[in-house]
PDB file of N, CA and C in Angstrom:
ATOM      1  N   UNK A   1      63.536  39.808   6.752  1.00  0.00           N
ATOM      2  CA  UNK A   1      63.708  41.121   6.234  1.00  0.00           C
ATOM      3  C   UNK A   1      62.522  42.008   6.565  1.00  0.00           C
ATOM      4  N   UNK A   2      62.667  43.356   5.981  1.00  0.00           N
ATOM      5  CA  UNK A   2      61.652  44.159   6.606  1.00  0.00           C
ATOM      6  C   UNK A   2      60.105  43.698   6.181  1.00  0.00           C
ATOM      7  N   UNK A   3      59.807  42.622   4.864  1.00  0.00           N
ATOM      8  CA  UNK A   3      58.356  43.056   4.852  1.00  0.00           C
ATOM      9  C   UNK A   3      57.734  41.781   5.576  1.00  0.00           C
ATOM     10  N   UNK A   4      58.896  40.963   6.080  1.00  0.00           N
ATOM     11  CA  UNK A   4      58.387  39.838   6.717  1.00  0.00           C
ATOM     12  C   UNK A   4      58.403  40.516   8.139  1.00  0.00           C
ATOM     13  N   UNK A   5      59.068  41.345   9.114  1.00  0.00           N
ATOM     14  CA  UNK A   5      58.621  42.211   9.958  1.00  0.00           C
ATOM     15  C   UNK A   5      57.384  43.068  10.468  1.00  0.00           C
ATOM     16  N   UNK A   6      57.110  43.366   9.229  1.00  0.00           N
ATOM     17  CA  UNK A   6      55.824  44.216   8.974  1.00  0.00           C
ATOM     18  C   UNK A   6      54.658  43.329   8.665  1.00  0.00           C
ATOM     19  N   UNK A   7      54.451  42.188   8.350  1.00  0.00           N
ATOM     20  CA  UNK A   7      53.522  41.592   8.236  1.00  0.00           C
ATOM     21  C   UNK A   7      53.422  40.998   9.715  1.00  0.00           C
ATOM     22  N   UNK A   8      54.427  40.794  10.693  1.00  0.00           N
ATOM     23  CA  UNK A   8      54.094  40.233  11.856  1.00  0.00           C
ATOM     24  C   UNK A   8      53.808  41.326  12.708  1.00  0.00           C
ATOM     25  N   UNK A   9      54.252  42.528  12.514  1.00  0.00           N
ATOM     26  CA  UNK A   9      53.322  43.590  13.495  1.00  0.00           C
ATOM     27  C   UNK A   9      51.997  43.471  12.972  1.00  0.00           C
ATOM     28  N   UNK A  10      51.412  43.660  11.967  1.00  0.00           N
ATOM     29  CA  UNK A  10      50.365  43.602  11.509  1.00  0.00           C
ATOM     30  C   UNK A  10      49.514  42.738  11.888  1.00  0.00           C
ATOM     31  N   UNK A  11      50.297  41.500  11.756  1.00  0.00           N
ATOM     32  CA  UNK A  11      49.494  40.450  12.335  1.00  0.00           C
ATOM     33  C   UNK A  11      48.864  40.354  13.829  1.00  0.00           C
ATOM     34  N   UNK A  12      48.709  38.853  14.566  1.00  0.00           N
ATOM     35  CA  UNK A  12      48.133  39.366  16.011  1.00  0.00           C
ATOM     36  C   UNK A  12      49.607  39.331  16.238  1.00  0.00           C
ATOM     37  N   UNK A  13      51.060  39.455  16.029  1.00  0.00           N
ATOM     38  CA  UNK A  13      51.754  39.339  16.944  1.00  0.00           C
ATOM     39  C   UNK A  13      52.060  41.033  18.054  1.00  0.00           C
ATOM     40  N   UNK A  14      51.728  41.662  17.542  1.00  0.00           N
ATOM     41  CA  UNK A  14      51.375  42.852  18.472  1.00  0.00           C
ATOM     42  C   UNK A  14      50.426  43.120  19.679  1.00  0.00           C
ATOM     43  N   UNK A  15      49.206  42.104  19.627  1.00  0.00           N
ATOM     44  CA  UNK A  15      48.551  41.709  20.118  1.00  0.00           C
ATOM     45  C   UNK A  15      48.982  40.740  21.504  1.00  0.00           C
ATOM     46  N   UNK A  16      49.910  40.372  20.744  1.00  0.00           N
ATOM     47  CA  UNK A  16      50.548  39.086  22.071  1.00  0.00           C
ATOM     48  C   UNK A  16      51.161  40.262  22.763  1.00  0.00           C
ATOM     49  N   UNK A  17      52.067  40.987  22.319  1.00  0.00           N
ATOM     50  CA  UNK A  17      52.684  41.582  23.176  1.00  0.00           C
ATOM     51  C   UNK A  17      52.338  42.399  23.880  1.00  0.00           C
ATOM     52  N   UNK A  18      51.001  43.269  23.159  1.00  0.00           N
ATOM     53  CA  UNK A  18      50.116  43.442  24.209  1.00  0.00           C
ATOM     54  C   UNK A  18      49.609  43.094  25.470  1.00  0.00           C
ATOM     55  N   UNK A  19      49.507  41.731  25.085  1.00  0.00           N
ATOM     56  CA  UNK A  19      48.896  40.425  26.292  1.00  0.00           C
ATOM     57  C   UNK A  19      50.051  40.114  27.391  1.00  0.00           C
ATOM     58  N   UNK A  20      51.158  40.253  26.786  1.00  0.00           N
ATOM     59  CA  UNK A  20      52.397  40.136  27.624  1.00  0.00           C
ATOM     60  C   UNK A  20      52.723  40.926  28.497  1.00  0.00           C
ATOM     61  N   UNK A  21      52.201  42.560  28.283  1.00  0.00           N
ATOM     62  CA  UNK A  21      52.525  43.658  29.140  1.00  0.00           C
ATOM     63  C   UNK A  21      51.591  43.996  30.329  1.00  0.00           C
ATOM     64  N   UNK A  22      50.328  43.019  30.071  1.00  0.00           N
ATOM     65  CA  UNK A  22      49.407  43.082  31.187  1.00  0.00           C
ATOM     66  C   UNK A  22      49.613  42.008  32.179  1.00  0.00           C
ATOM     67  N   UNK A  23      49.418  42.115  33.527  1.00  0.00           N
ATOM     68  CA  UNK A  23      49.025  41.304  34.658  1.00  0.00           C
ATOM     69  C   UNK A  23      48.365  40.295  34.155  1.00  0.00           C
ATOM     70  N   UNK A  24      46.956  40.585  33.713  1.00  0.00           N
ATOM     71  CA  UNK A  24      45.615  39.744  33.500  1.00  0.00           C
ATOM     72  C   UNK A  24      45.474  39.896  32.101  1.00  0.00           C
ATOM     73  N   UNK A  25      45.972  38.851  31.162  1.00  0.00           N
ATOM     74  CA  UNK A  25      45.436  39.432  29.867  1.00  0.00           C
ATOM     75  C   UNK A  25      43.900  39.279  29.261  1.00  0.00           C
ATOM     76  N   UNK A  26      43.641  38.271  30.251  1.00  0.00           N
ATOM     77  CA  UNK A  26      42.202  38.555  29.709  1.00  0.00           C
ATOM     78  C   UNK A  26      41.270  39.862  30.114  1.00  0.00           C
ATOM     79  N   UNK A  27      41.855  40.283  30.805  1.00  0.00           N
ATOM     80  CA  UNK A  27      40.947  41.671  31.478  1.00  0.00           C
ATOM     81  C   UNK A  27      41.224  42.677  30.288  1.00  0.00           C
ATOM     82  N   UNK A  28      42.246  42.576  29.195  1.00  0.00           N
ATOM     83  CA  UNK A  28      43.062  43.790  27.999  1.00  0.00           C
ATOM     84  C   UNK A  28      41.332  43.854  27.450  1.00  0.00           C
ATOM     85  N   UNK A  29      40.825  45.402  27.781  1.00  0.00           N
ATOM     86  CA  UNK A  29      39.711  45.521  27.216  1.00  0.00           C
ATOM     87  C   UNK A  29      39.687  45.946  25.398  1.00  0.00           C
ATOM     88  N   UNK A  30      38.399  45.729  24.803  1.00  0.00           N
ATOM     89  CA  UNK A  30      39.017  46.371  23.377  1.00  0.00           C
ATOM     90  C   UNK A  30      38.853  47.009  22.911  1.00  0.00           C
ATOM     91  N   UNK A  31      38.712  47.952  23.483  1.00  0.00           N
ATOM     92  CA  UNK A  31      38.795  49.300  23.362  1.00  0.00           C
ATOM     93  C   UNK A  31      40.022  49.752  23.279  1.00  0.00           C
ATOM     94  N   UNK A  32      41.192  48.953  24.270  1.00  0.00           N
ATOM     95  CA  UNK A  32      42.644  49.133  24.113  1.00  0.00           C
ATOM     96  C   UNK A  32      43.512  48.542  22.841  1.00  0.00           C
ATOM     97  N   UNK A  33      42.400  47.411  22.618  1.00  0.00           N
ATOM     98  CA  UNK A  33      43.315  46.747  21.753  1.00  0.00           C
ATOM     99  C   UNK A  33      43.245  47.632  19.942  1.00  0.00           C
ATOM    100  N   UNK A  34      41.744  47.921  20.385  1.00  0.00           N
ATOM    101  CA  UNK A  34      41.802  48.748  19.248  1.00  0.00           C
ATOM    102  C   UNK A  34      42.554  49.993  18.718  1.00  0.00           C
ATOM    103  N   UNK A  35      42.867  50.818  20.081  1.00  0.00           N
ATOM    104  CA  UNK A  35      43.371  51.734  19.878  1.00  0.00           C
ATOM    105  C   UNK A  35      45.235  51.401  19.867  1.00  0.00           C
ATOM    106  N   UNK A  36      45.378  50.660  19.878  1.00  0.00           N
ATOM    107  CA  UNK A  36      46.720  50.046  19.463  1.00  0.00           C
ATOM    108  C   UNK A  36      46.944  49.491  18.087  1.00  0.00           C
ATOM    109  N   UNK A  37      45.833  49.340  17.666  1.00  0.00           N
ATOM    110  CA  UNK A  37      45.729  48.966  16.428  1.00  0.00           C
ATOM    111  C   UNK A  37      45.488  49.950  15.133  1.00  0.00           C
ATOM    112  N   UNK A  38      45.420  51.266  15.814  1.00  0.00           N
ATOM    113  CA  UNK A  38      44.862  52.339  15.005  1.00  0.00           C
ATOM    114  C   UNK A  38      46.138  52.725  14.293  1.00  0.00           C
ATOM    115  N   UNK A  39      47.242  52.527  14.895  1.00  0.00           N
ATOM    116  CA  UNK A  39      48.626  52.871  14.064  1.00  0.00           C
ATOM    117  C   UNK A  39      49.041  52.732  13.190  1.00  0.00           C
ATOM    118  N   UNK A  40      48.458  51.212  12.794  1.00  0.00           N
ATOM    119  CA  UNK A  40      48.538  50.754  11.229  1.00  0.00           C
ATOM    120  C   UNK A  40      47.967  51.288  10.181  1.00  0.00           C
ATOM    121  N   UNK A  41      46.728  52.174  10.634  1.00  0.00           N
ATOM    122  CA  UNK A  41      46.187  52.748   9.504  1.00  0.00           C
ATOM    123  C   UNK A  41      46.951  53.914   9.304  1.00  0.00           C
ATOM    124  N   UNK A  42      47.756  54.357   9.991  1.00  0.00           N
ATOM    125  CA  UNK A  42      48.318  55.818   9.545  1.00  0.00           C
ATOM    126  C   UNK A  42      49.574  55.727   8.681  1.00  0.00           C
ATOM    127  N   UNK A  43      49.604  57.102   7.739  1.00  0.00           N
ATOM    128  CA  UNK A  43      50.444  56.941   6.690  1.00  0.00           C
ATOM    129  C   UNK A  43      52.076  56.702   7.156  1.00  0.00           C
ATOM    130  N   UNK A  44      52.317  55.750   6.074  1.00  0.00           N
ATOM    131  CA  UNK A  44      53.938  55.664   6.406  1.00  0.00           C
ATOM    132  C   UNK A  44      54.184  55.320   7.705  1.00  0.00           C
ATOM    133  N   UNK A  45      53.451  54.100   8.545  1.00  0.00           N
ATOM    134  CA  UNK A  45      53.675  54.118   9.663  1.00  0.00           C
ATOM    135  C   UNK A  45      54.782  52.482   9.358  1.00  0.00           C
ATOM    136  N   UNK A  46      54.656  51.765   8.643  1.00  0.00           N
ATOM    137  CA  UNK A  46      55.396  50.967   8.288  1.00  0.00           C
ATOM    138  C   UNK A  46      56.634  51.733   8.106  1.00  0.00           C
ATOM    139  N   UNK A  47      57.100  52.647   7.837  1.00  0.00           N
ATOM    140  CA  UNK A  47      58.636  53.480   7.392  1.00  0.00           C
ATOM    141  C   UNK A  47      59.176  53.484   8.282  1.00  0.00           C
ATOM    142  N   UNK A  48      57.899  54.127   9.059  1.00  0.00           N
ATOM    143  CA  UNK A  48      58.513  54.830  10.487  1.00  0.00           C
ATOM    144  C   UNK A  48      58.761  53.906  11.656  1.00  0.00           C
ATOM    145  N   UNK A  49      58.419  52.402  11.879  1.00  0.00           N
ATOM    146  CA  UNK A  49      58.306  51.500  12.548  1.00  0.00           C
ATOM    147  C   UNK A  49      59.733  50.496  12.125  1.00  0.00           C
ATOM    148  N   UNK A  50      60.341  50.566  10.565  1.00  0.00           N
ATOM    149  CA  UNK A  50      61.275  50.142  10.317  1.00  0.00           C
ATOM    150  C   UNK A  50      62.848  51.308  10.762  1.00  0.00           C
ATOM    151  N   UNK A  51      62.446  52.602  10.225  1.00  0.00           N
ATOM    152  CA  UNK A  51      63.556  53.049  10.311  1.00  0.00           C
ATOM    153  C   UNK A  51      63.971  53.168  12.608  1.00  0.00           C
ATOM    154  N   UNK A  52      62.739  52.729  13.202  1.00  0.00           N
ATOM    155  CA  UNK A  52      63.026  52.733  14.710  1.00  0.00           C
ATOM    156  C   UNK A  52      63.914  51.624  14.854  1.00  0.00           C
ATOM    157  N   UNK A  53      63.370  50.097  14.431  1.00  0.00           N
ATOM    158  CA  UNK A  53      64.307  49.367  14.757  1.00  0.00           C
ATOM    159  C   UNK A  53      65.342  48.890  13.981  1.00  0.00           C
ATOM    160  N   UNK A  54      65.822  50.170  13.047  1.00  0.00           N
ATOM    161  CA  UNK A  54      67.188  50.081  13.025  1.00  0.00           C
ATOM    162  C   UNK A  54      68.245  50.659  13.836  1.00  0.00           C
ATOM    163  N   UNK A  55      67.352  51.848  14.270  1.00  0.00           N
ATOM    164  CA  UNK A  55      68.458  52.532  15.309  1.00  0.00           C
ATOM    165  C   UNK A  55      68.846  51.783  17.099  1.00  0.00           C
ATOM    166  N   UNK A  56      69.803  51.831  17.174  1.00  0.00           N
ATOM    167  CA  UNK A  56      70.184  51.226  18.459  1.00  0.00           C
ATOM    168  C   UNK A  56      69.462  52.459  19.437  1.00  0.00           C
ATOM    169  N   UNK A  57      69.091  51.723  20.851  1.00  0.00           N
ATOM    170  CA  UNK A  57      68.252  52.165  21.833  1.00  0.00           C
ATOM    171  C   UNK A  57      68.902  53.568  22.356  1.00  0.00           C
ATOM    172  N   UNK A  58      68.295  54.919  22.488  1.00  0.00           N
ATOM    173  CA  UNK A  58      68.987  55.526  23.010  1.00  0.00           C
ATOM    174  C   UNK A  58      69.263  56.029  24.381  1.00  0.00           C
ATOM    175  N   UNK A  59      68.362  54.993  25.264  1.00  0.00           N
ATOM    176  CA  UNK A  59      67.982  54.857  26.710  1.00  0.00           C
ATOM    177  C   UNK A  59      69.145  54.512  27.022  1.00  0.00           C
ATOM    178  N   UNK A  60      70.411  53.547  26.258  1.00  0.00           N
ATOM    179  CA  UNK A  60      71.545  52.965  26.487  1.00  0.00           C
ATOM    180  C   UNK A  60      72.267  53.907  27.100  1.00  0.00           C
ATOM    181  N   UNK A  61      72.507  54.966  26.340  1.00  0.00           N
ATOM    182  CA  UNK A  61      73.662  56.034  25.884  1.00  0.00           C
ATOM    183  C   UNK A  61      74.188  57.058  27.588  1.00  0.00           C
ATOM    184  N   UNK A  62      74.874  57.562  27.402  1.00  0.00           N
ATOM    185  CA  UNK A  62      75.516  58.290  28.631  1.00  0.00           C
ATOM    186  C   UNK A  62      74.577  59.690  28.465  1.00  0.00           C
ATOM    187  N   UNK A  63      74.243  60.319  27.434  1.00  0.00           N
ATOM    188  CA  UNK A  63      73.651  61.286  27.047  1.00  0.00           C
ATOM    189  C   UNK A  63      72.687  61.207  27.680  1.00  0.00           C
ATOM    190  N   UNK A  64      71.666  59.944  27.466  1.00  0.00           N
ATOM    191  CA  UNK A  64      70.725  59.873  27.462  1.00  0.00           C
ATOM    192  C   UNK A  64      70.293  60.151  29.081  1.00  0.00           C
ATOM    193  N   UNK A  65      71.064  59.632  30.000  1.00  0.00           N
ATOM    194  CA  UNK A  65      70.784  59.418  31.355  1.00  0.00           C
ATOM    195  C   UNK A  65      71.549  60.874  32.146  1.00  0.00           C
ATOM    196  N   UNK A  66      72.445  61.739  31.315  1.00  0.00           N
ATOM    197  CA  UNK A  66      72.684  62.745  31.844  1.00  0.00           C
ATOM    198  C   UNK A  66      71.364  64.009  31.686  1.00  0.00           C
ATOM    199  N   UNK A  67      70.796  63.449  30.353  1.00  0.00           N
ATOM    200  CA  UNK A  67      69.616  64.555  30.334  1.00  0.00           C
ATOM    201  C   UNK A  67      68.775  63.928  31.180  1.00  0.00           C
ATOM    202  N   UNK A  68      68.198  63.278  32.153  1.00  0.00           N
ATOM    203  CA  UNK A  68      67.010  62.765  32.897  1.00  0.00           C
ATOM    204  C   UNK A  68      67.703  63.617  33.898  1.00  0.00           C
ATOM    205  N   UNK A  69      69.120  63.517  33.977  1.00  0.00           N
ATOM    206  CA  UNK A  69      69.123  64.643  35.892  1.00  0.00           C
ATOM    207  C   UNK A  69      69.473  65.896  35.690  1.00  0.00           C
ATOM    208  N   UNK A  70      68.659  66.650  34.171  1.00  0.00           N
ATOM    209  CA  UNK A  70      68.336  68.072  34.103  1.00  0.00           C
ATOM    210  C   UNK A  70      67.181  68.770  34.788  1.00  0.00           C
ATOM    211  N   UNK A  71      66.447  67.159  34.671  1.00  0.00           N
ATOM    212  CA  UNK A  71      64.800  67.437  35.108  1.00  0.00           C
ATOM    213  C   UNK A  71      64.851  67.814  36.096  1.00  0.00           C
ATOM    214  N   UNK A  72      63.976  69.476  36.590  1.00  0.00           N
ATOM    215  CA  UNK A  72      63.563  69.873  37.610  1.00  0.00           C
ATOM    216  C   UNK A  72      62.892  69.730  38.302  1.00  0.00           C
ATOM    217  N   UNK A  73      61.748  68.543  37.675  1.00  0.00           N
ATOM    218  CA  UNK A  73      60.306  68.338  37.994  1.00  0.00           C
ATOM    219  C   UNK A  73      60.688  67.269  39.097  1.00  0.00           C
ATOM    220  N   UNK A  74      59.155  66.639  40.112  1.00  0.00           N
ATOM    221  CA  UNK A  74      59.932  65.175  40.600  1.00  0.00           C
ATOM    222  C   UNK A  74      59.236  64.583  39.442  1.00  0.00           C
ATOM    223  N   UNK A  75      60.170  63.169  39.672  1.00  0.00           N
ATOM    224  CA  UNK A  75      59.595  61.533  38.643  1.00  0.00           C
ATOM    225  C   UNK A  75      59.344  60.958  39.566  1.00  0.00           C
ATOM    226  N   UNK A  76      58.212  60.197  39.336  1.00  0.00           N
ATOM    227  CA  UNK A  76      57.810  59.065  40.355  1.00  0.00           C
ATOM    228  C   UNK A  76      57.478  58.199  39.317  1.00  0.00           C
ATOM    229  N   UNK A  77      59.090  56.874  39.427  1.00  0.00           N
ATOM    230  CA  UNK A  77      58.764  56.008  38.557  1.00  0.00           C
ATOM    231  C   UNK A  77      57.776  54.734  38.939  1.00  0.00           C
ATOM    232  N   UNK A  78      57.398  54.051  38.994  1.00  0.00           N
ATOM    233  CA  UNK A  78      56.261  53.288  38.850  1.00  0.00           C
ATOM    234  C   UNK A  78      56.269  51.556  38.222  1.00  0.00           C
ATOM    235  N   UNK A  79      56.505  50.711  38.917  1.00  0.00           N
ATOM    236  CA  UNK A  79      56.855  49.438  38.355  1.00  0.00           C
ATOM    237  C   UNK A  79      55.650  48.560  38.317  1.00  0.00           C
ATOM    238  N   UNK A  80      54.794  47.610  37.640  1.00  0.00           N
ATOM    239  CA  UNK A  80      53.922  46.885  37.427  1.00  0.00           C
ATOM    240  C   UNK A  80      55.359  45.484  38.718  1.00  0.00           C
ATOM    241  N   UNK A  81      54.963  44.662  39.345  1.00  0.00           N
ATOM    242  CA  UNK A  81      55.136  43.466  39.924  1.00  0.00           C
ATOM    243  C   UNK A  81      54.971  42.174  39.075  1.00  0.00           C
ATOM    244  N   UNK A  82      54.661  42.143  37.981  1.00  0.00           N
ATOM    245  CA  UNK A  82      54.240  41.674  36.755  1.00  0.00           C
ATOM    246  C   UNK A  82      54.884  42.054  35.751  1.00  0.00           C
ATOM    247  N   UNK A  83      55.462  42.517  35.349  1.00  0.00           N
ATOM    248  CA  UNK A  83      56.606  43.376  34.093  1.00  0.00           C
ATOM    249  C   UNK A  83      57.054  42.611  33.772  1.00  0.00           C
ATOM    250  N   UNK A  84      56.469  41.184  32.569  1.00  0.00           N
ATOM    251  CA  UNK A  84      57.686  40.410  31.598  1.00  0.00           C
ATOM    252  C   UNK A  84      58.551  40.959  30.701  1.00  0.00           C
ATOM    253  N   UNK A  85      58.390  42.852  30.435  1.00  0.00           N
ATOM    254  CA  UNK A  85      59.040  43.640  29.824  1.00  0.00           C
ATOM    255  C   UNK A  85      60.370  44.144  29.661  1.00  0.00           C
ATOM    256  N   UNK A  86      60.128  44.631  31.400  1.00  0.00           N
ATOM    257  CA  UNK A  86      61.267  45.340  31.883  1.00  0.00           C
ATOM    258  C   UNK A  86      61.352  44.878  33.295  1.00  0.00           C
ATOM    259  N   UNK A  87      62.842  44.532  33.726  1.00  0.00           N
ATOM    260  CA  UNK A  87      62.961  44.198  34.851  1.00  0.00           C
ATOM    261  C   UNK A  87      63.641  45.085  35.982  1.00  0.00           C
ATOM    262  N   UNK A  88      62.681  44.875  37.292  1.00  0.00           N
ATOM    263  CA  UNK A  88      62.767  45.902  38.127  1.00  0.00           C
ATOM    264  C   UNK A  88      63.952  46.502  38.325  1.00  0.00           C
ATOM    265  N   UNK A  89      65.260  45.685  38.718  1.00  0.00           N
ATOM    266  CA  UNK A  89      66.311  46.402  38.574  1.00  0.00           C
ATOM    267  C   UNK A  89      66.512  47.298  37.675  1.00  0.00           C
ATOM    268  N   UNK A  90      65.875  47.140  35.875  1.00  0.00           N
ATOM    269  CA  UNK A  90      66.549  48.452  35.267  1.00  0.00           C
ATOM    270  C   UNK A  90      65.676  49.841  36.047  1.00  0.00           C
ATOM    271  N   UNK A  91      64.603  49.596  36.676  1.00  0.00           N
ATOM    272  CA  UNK A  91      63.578  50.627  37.200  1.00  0.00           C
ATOM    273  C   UNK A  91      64.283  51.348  38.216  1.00  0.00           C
ATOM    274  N   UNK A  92      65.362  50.346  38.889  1.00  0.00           N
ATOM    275  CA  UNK A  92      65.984  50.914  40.107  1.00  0.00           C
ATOM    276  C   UNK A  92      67.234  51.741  39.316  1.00  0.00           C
ATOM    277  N   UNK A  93      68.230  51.354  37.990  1.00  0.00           N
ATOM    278  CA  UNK A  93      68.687  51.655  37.780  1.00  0.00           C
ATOM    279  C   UNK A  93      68.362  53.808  37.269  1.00  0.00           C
ATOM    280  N   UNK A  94      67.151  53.559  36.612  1.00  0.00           N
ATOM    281  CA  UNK A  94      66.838  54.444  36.060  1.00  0.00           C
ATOM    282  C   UNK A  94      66.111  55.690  36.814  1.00  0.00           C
ATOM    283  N   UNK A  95      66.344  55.426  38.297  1.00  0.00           N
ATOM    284  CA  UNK A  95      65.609  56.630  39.216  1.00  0.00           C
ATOM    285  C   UNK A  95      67.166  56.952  39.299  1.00  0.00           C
ATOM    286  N   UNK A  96      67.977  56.225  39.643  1.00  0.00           N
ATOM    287  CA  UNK A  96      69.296  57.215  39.977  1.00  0.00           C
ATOM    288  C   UNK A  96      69.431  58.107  39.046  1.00  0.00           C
ATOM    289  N   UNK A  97      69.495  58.088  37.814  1.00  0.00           N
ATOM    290  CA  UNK A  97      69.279  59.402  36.832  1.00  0.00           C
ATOM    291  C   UNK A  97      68.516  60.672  37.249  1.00  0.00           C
ATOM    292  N   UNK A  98      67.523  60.526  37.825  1.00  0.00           N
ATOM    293  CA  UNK A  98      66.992  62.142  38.225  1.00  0.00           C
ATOM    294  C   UNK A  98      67.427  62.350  39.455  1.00  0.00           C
ATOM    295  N   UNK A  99      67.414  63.944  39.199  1.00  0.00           N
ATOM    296  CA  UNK A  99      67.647  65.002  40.500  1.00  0.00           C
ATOM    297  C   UNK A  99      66.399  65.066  41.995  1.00  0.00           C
ATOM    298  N   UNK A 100      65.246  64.491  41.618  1.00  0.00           N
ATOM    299  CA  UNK A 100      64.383  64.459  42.343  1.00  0.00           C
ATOM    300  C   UNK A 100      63.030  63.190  41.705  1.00  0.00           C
ATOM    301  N   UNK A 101      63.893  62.067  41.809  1.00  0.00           N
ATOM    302  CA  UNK A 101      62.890  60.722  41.849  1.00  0.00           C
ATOM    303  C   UNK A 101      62.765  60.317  42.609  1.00  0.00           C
ATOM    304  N   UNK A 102      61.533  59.667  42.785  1.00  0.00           N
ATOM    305  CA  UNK A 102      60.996  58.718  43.394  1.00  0.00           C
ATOM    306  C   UNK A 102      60.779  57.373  43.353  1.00  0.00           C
ATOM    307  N   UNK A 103      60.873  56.640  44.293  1.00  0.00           N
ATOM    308  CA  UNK A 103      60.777  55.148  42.905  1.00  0.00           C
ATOM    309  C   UNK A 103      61.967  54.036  42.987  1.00  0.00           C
ATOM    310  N   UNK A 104      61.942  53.435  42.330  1.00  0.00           N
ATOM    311  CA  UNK A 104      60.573  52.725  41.679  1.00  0.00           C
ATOM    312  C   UNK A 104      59.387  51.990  42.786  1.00  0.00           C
ATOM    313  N   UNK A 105      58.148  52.432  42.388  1.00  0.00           N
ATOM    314  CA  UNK A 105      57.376  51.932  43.638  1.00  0.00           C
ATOM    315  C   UNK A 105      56.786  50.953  43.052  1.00  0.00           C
ATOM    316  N   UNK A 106      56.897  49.255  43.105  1.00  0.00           N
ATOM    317  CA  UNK A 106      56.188  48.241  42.855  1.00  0.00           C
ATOM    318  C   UNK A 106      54.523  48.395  43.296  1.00  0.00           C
ATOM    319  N   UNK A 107      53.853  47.900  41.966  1.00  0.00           N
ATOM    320  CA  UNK A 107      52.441  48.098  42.045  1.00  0.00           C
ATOM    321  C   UNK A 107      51.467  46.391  41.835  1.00  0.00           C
ATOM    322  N   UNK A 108      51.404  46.061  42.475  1.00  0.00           N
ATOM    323  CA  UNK A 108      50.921  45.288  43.163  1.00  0.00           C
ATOM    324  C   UNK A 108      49.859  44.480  41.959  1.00  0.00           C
ATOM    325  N   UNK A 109      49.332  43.441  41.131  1.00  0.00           N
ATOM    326  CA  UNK A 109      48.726  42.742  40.203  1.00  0.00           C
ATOM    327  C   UNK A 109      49.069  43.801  39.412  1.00  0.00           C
ATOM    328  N   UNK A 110      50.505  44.256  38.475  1.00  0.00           N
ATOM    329  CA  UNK A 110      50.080  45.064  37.415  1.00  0.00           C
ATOM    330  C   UNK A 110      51.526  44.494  36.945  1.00  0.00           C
ATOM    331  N   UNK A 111      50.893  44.418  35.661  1.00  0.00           N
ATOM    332  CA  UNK A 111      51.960  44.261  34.535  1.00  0.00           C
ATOM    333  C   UNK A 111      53.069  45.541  33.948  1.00  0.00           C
ATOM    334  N   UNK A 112      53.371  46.037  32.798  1.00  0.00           N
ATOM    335  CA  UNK A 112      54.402  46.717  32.073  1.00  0.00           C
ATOM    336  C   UNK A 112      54.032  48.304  32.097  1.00  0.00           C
ATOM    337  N   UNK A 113      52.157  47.772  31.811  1.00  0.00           N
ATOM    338  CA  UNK A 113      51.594  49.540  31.554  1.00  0.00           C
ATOM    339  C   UNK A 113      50.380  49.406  32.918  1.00  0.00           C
ATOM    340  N   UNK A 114      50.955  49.635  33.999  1.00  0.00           N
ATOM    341  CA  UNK A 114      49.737  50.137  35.236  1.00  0.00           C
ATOM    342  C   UNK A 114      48.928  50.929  35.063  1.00  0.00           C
ATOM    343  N   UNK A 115      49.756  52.160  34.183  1.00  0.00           N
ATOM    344  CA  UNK A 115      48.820  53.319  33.769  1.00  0.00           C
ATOM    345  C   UNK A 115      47.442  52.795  33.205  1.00  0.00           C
ATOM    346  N   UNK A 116      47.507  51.910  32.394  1.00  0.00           N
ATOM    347  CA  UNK A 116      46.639  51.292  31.824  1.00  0.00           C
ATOM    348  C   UNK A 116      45.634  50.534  31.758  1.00  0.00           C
ATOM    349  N   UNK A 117      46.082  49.488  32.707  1.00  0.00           N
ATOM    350  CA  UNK A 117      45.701  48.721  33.531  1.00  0.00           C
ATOM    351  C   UNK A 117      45.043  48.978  34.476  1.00  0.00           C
ATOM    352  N   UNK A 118      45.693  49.901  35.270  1.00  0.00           N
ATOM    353  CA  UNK A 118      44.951  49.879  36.341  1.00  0.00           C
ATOM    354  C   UNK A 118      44.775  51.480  36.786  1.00  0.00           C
ATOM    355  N   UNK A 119      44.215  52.386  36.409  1.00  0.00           N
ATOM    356  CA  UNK A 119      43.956  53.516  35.903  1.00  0.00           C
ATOM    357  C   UNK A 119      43.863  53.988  37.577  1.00  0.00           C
TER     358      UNK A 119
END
């Protein structure tokens, strides 16, 4: 139930998954880890962390993928080669949605968040 949920975000299991989204987890500096951790202190963030995973994903939805090919801008989506997260095919799936993407361009030792990783 929810407060047995909330005690495992709390716990290190957020932490793992942290560790999971990187290439190298020992390289996860902590400076990152901290600032991932800062969420818990904010108010009602337990509410707001329960009432998310009740709602079903809305990345699913037909809506959802008709508003990505409103975008005027380009996307250049971006795949870690390492992603125990998300798998490349949905990356390929999800450039066909825009009007002007790029992508997905596999990035070479990087896990889920490259941005992050590998700055």
């Amino acid at each position: 139930g929810k407060p047995l949920i909330l005690s495992l975000v709390r716990s290190e299991i957020g932490q793992v998954t942290l560790y999971q989204a990187w290439h190298n987890p020992q390289r996860v500096p902590s400076s990152v880890i901290y600032a991932y951790k800062q969420v818990l202190h904010l108010k009602h963030w337990n509410e707001s962390l329960w009432e998310m995973a009740k709602v079903a994903p809305y990345s699913n939805t037909q809506q959802y993928h008709a508003a990505l090919s409103t975008l005027t801008c380009p996307v250049w989506l971006l795949h870690g080669d390492d992603d125990h997260l998300v798998a490349f095919r949905e990356s390929i799936a999800l450039a066909q949605c825009f009007r002007f993407g790029f992508g997905p361009q596999k990035l070479v030792n990087c896990g889920h968040i490259p941005h992050e990783e590998n700055p």
